[in-house]
Protein backbone atom coordinates (compact mmCIF):
# COMPACT_ATOMS: atom_id res chain seq x y z
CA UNK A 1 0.00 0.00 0.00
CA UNK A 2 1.16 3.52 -0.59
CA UNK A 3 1.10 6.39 1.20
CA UNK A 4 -2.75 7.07 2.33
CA UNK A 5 -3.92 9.85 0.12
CA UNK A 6 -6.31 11.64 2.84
CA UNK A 7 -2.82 11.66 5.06
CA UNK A 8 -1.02 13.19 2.19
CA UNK A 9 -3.62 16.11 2.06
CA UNK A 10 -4.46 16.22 5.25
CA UNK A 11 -8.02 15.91 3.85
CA UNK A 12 -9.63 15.53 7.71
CA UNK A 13 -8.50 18.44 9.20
CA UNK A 14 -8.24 18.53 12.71
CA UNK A 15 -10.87 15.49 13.21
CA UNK A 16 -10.47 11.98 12.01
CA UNK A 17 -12.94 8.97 10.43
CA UNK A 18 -13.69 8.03 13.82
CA UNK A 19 -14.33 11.26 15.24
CA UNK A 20 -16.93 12.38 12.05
CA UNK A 21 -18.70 8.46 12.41
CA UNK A 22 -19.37 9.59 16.12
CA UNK A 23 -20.32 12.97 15.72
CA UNK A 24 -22.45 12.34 12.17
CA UNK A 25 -23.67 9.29 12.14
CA UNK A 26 -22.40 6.34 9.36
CA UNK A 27 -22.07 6.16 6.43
CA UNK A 28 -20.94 9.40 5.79
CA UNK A 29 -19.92 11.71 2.90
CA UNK A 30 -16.97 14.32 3.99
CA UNK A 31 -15.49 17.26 1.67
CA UNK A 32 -12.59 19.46 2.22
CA UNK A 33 -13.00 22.73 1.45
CA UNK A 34 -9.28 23.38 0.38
CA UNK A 35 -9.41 20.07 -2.10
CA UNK A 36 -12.32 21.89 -3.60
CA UNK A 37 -10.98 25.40 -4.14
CA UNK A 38 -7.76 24.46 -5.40
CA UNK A 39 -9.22 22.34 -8.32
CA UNK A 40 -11.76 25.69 -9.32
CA UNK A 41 -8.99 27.42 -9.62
CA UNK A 42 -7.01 24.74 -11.55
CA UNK A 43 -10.22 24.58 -13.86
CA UNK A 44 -9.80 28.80 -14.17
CA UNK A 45 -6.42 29.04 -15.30
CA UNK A 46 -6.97 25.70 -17.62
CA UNK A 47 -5.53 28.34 -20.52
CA UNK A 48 -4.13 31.46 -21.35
CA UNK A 49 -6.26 32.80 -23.35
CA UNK A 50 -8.42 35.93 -21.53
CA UNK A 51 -11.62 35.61 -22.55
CA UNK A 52 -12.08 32.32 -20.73
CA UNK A 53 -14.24 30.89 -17.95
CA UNK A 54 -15.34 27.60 -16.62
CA UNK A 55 -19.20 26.54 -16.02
CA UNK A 56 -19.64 24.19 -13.08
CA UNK A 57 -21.75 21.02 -14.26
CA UNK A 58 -23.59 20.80 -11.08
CA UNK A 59 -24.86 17.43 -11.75
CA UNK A 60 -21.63 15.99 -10.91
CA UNK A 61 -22.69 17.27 -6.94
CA UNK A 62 -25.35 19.79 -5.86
CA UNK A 63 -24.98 20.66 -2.78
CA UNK A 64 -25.73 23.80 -1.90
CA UNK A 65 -22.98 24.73 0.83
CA UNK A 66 -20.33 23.27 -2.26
CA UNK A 67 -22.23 25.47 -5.22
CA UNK A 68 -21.44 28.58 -2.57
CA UNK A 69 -17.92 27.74 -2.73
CA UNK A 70 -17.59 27.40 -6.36
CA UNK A 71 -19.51 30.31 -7.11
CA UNK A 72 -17.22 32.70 -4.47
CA UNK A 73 -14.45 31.32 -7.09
CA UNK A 74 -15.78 32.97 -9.92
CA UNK A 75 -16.89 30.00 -11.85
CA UNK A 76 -20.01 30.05 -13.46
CA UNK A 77 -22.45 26.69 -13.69
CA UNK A 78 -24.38 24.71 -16.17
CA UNK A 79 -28.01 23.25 -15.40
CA UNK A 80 -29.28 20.08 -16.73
CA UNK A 81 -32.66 20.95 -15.75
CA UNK A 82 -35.20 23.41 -14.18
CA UNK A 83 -34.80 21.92 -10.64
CA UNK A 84 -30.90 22.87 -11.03
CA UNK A 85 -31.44 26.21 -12.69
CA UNK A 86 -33.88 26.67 -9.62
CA UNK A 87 -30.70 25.47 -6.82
CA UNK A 88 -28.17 28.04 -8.76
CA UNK A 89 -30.99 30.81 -8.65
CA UNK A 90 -31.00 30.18 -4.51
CA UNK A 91 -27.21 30.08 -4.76
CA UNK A 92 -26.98 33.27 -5.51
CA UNK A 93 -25.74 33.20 -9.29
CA UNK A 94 -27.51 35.80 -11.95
CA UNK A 95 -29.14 34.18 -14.71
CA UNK A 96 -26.75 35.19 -17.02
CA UNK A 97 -24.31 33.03 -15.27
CA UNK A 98 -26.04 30.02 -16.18
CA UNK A 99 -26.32 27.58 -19.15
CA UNK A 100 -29.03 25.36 -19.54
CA UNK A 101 -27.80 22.04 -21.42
CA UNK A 102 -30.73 19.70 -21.19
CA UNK A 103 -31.56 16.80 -23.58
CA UNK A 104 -34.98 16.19 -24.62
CA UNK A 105 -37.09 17.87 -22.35
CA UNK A 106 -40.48 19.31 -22.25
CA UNK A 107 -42.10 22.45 -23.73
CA UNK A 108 -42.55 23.37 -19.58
CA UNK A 109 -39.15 23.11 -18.87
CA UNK A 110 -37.55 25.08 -21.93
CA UNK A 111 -40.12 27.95 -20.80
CA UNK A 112 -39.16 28.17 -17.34
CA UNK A 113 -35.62 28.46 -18.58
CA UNK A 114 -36.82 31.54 -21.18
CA UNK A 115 -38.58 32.79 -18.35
CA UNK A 116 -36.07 32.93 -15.61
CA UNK A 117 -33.78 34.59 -18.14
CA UNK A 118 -30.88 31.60 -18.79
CA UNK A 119 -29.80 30.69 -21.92
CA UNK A 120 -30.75 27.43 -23.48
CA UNK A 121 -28.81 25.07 -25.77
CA UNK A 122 -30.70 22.49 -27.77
CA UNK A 123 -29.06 19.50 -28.74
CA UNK A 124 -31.38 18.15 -31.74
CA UNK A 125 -33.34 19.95 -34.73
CA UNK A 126 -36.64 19.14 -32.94
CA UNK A 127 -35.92 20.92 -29.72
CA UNK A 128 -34.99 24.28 -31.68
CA UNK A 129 -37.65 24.08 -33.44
CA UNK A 130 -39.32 24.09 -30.04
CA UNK A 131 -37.40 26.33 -28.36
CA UNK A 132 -38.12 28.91 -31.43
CA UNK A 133 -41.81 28.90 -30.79
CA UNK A 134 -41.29 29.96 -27.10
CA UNK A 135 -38.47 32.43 -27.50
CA UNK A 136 -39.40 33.52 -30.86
CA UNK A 137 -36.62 36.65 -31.75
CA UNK A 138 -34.33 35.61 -28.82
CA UNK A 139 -30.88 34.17 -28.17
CA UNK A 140 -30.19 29.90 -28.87
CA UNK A 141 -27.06 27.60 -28.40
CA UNK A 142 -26.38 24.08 -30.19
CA UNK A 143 -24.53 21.39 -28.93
CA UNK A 144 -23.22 19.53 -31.49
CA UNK A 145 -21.85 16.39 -31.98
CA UNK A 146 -18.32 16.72 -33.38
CA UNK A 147 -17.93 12.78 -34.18
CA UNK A 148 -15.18 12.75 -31.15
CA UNK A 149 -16.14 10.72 -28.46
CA UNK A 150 -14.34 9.61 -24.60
CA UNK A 151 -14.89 8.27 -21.80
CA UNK A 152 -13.57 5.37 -19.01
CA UNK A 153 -17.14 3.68 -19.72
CA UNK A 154 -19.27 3.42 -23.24
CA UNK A 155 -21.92 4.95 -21.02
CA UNK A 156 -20.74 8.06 -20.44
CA UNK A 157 -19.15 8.51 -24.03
CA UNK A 158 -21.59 11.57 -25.02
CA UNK A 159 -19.96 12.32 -28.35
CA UNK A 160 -19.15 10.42 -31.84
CA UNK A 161 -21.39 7.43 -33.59
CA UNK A 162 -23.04 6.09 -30.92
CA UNK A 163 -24.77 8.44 -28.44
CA UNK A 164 -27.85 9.85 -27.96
CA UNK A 165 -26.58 13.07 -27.86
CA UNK A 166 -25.67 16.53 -29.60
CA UNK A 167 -27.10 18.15 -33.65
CA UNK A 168 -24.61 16.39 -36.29
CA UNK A 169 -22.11 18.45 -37.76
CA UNK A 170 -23.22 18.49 -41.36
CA UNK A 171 -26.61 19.73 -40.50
CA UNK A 172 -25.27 23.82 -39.67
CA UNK A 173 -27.46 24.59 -42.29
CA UNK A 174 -30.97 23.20 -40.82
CA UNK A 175 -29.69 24.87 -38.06
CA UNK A 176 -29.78 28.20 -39.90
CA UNK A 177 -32.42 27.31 -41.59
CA UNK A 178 -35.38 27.07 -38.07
CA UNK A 179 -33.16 29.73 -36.13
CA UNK A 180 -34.38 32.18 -39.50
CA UNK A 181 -37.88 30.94 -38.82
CA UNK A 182 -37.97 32.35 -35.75
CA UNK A 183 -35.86 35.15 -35.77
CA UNK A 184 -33.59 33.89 -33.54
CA UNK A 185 -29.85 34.49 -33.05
CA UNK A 186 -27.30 31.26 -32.54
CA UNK A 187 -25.18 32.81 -30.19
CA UNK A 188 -22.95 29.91 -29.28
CA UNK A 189 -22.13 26.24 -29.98
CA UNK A 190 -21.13 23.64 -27.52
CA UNK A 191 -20.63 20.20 -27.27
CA UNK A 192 -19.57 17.37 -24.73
CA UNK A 193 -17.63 14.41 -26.01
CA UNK A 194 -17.41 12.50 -22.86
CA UNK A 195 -15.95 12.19 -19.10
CA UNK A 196 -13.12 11.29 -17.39
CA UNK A 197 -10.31 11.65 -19.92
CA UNK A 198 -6.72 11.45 -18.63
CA UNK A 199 -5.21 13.13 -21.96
CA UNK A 200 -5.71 15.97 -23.69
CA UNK A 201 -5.66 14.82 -27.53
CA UNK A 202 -9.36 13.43 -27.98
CA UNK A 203 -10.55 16.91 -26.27
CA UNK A 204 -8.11 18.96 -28.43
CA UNK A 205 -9.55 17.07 -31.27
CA UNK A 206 -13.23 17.28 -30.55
CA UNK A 207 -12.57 21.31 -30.05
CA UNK A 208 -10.89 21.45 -33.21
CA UNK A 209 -14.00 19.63 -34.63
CA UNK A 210 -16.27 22.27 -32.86
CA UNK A 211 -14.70 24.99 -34.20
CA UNK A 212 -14.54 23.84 -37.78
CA UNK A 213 -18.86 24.27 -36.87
CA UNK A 214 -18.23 27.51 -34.67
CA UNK A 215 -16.75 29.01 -38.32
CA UNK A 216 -19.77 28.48 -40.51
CA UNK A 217 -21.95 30.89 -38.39
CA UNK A 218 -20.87 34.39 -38.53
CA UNK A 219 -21.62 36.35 -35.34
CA UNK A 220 -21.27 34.14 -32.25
CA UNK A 221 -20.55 35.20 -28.76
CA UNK A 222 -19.13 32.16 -27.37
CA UNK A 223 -17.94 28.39 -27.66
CA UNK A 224 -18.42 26.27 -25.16
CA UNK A 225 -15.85 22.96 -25.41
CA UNK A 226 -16.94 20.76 -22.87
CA UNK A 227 -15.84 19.14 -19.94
CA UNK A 228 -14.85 15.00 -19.30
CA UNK A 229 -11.46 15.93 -17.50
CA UNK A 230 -10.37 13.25 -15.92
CA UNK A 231 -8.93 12.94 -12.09
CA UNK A 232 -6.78 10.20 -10.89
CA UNK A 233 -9.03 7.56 -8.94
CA UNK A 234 -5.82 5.11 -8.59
CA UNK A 235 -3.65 6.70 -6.97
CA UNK A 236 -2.68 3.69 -4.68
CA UNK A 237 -1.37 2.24 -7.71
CA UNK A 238 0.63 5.49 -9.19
CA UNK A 239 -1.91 7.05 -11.35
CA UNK A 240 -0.54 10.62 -12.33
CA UNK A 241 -3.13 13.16 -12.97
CA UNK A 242 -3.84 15.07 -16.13
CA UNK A 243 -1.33 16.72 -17.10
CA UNK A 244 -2.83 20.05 -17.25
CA UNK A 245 0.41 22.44 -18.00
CA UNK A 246 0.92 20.97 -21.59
CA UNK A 247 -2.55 20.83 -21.97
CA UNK A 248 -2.77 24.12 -21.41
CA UNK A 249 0.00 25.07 -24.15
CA UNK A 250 -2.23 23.28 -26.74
CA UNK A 251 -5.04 24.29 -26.29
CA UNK A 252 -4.44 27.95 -25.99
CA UNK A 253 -2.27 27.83 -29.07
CA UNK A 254 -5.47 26.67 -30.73
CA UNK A 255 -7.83 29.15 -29.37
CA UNK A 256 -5.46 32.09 -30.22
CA UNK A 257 -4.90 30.79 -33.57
CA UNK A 258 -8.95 30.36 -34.45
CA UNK A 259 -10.06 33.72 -33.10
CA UNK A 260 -7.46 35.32 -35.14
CA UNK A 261 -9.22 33.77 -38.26
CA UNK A 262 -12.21 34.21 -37.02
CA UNK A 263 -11.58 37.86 -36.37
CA UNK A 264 -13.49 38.26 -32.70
CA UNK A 265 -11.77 37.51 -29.19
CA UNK A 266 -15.33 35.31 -28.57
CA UNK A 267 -15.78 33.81 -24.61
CA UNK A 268 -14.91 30.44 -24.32
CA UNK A 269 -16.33 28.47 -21.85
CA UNK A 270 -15.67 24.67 -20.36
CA UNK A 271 -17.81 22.43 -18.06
CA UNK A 272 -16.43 20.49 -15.52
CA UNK A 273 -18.01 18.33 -13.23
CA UNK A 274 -16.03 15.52 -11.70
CA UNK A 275 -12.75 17.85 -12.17
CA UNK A 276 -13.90 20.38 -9.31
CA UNK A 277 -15.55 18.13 -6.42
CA UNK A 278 -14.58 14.27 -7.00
CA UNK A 279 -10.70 14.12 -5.19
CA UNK A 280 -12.85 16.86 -2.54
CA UNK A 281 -15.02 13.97 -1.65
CA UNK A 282 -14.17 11.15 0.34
CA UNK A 283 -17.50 8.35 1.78
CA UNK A 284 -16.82 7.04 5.14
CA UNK A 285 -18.59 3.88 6.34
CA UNK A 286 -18.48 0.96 9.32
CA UNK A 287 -17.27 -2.92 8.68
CA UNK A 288 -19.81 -5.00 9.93
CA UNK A 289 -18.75 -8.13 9.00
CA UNK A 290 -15.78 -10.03 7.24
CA UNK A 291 -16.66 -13.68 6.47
CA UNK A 292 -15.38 -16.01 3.96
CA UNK A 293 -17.78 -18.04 1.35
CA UNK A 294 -16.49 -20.76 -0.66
CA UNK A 295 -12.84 -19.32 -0.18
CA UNK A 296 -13.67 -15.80 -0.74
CA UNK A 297 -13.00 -13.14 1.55
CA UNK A 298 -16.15 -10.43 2.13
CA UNK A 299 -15.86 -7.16 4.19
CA UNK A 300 -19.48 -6.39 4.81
CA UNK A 301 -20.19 -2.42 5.19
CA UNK A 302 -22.87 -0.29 5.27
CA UNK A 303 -21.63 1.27 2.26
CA UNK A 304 -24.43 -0.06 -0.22
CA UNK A 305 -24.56 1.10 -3.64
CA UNK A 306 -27.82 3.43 -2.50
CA UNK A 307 -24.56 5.30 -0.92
CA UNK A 308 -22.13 4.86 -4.08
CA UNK A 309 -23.29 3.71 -7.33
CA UNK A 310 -20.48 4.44 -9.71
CA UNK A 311 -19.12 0.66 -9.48
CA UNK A 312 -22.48 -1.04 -10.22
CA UNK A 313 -23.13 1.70 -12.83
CA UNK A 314 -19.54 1.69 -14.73
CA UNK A 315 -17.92 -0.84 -13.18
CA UNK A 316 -15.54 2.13 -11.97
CA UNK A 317 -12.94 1.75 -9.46
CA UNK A 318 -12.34 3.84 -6.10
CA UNK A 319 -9.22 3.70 -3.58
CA UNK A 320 -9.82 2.24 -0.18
CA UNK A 321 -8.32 3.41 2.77
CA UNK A 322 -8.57 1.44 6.25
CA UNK A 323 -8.85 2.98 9.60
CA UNK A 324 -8.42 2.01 13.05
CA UNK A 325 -8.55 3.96 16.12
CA UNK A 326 -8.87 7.00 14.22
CA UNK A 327 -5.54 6.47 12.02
CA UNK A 328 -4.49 4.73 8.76
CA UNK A 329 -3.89 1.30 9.18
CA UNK A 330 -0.42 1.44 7.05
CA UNK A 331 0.34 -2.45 8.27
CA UNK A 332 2.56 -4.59 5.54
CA UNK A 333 -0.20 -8.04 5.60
CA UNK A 334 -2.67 -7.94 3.03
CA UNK A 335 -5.09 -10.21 2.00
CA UNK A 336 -7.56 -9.83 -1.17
CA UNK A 337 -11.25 -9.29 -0.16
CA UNK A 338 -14.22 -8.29 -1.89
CA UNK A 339 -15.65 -4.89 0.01
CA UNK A 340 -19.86 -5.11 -0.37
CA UNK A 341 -22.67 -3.19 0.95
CA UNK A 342 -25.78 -3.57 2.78
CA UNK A 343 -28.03 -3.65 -0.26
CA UNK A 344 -30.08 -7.19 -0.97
CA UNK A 345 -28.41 -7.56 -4.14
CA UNK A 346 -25.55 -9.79 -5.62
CA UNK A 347 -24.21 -6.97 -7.78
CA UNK A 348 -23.87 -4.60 -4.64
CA UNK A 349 -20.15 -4.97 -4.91
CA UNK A 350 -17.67 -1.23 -3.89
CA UNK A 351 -14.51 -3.32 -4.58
CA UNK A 352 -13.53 -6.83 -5.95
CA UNK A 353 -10.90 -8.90 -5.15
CA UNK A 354 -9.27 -6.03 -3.63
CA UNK A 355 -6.12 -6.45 -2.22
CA UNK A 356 -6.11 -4.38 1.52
CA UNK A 357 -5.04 -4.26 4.94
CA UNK A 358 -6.38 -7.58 7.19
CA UNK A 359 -9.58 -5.67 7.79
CA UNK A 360 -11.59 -6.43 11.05
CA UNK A 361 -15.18 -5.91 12.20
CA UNK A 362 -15.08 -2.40 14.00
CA UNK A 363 -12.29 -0.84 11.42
CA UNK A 364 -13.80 1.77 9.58
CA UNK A 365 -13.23 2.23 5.70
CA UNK A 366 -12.47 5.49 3.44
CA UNK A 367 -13.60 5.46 -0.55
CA UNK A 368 -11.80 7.98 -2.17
CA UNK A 369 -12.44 10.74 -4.65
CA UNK A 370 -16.21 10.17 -3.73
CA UNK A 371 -17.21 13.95 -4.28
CA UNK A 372 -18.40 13.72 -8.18
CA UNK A 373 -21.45 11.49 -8.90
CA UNK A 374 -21.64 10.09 -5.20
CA UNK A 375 -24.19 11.65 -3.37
CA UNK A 376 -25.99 13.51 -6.28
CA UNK A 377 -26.75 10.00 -7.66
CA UNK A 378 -27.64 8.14 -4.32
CA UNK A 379 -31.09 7.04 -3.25
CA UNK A 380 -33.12 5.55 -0.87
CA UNK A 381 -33.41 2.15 -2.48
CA UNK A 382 -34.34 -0.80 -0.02
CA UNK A 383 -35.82 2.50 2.30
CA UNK A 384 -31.89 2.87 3.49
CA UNK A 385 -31.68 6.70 4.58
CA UNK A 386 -29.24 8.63 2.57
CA UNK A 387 -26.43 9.83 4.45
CA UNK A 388 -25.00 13.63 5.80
CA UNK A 389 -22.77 15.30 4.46
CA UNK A 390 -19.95 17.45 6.11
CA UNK A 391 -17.24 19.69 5.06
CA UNK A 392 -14.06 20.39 6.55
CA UNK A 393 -13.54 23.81 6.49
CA UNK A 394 -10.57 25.59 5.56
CA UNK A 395 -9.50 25.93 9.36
CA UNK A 396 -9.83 22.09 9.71
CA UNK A 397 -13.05 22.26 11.49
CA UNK A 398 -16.24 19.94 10.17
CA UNK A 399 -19.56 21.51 9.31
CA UNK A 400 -22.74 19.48 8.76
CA UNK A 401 -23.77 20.69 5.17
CA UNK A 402 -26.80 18.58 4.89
CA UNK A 403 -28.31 16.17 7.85
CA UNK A 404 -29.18 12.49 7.47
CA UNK A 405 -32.34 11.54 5.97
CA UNK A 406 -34.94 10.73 8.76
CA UNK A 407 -37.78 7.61 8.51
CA UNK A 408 -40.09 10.27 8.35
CA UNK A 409 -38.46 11.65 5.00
CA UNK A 410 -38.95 8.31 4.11
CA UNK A 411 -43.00 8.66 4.05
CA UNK A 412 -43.00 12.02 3.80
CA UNK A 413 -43.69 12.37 0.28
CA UNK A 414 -46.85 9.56 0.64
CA UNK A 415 -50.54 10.58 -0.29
CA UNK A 416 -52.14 8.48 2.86
């Protein structure tokens, strides 16, 4: 085992795993407000070029104590539907921060972005045209699909031949053709061609591909290139992160370079999710039980994948770290064990054939870089009560941020 990453960062401040389970109840989900301000700021000086800034994809995590934080960086945010245009509103960001980026949604939901002032992107021919019949003479973005796609899963490839999502690139001209209809003004393109890439040439690519579509209309005011950058999740075995410094060479080089051609110093915008809050994020939870069944190994939690579905989802992987009376358990012996949760179902699985510290009922376990796609996708399945969340705070002091669900949450909702 190497070095444990949350003793590296000092990612618990002045309390420890024990200390939070005690205090805030288990499992838990813990942030650190340091992890999550550095990477905004990483995300804000991703180039050189000045007319640049970085949309938060709040569907990564929603939070609202987290959304704060990122706004107080200057980072603006993208909304995948009215519900999150309706979080950043309370968050305090003006509605021409925002970007709506939804795919196929309702006449209802395109209005209440119109309404509320935010800019909508369509991502198909159909949901211009119905965008143009609401905002008739106002403002439109496309997302297009530049043919580039990538991803660490085929799920979340949202770009190239195979995905549900984005206007192709040879169809500019229907494009033209319904924004004329209505009198209405493509402002900006966009596009997404996946997540969690850990180099920079697909993305280059995909922008080039976007901007080759950016050219053919005349007056925009922005391009957004997407987001997908891609953060380290095994670092126990070495992983180096993105390397953003000669990332950031390229990809200025061809920013400067179009907008030269294209004769206007337009905004470019990204959208990162995962980047900003996942290494923030850590889930801590109780062992329960180990047992062994037919010669394998199980570490029973009550970290069920209600808590952390990535690794039913994508099959995705997540660092463990092991703690005893408060500290790292850093011993030599290891012994391969499959880590499961408390969920009645086979595929409830956080880790497989794992090989960890000799765990024991009572240790308690860490799953890193938890922060993206944890708690925004968890749920109450099996009636399990979804978990707190707290953040450490700068000064190294823990905050609840949200409280644990209640049993009466649980019926709350019931027409009885």
């Amino acid at each position: 085992m190497t070095e444990y990453y949350s003793t590296i960062t000092g990612f618990f401040g002045n309390s420890n795993p024990e200390k939070l389970l005690k205090e805030f109840g288990s499992p838990l989900y813990v942030y650190n407000e340091k992890i999550l301000r550095q990477k905004c700021r990483d995300m804000k000086n991703l180039v050189e070029y000045k007319n640049f800034v970085p949309n938060y994809s709040i569907k990564a995590n929603s939070n609202l104590s987290l959304i704060k934080i990122v706004k107080e960086e200057g980072l603006r945010a993208d909304a995948m539907s009215a519900g999150e245009i309706q979080l950043l509103l309370h968050a305090g960001f003006e509605p021409e921060e925002l970007f709506f980026v939804p795919n196929n949604v309702s006449e209802s939901e395109l209005k209440y972005a119109v309404d509320n002032g935010v800019l909508v992107s369509v991502d198909s021919l159909s949901q211009l045209e119905l965008l143009g019949k609401i905002n008739t003479g106002g403002k439109a973005a496309v997302r297009f699909n530049p043919g580039v796609g990538a991803g660490h899963h085929e799920k979340v490839v949202t770009a190239g031949k195979k995905t549900k999502f984005g206007v192709n690139i040879d169809c500019v001209d229907q494009v033209k053709e319904i924004a004329g209809k209505y009198n209405m003004k493509i402002c900006g393109v966009n596009q997404h061609i996946g997540s969690l890439f850990m180099e920079g040439d697909s993305y280059i690519e995909g922008v080039k591909s976007l901007l080759s579509v950016a050219e053919q209309f005349e007056d925009i005011d922005f391009v957004d290139m997407g987001g997908g950058f891609g953060i380290p999740y095994n670092k126990q075995e070495g992983q180096k992160p993105l390397d953003l410094a000669s990332f950031k060479e390229k990809l200025t080089q061809v920013l400067e370079q179009w907008t030269d051609k294209y004769g206007k110093k337009i905004l470019f915008k990204t959208e990162p999710g995962r980047y900003i809050v996942a290494e923030s994020g850590v889930i801590l939870g109780n062992v329960y039980t180990t047992k062994a069944n037919y010669g394998n190994k199980y570490v029973g939690t009550d970290i069920g994948f209600n808590v952390l579905a990535r690794p039913v989802m994508y099959d995705s992987h997540h660092d463990i770290e092991v703690y005893r009376n408060g500290k790292p358990l850093n011993e030599a012996e290891t012994e391969e064990v499959t880590v499961v949760g408390n969920i009645c179902e086979s595929g409830d699985i956080i880790a497989k054939n794992r090989k960890l510290p000799v765990i024991k009922e009572g240790d308690i376990l860490g799953i890193m870089d938890a922060g993206a796609y944890g708690f925004a996708m968890s749920s109450n399945y099996n009636m399990r009560l979804r978990p707190a969340e707290v953040l450490i705070k700068e000064d190294g002091e823990p905050t609840l941020i949200r409280r644990r669900d209640t049993f009466e949450d649980l019926i709350a909702n019931f027409n009885i």
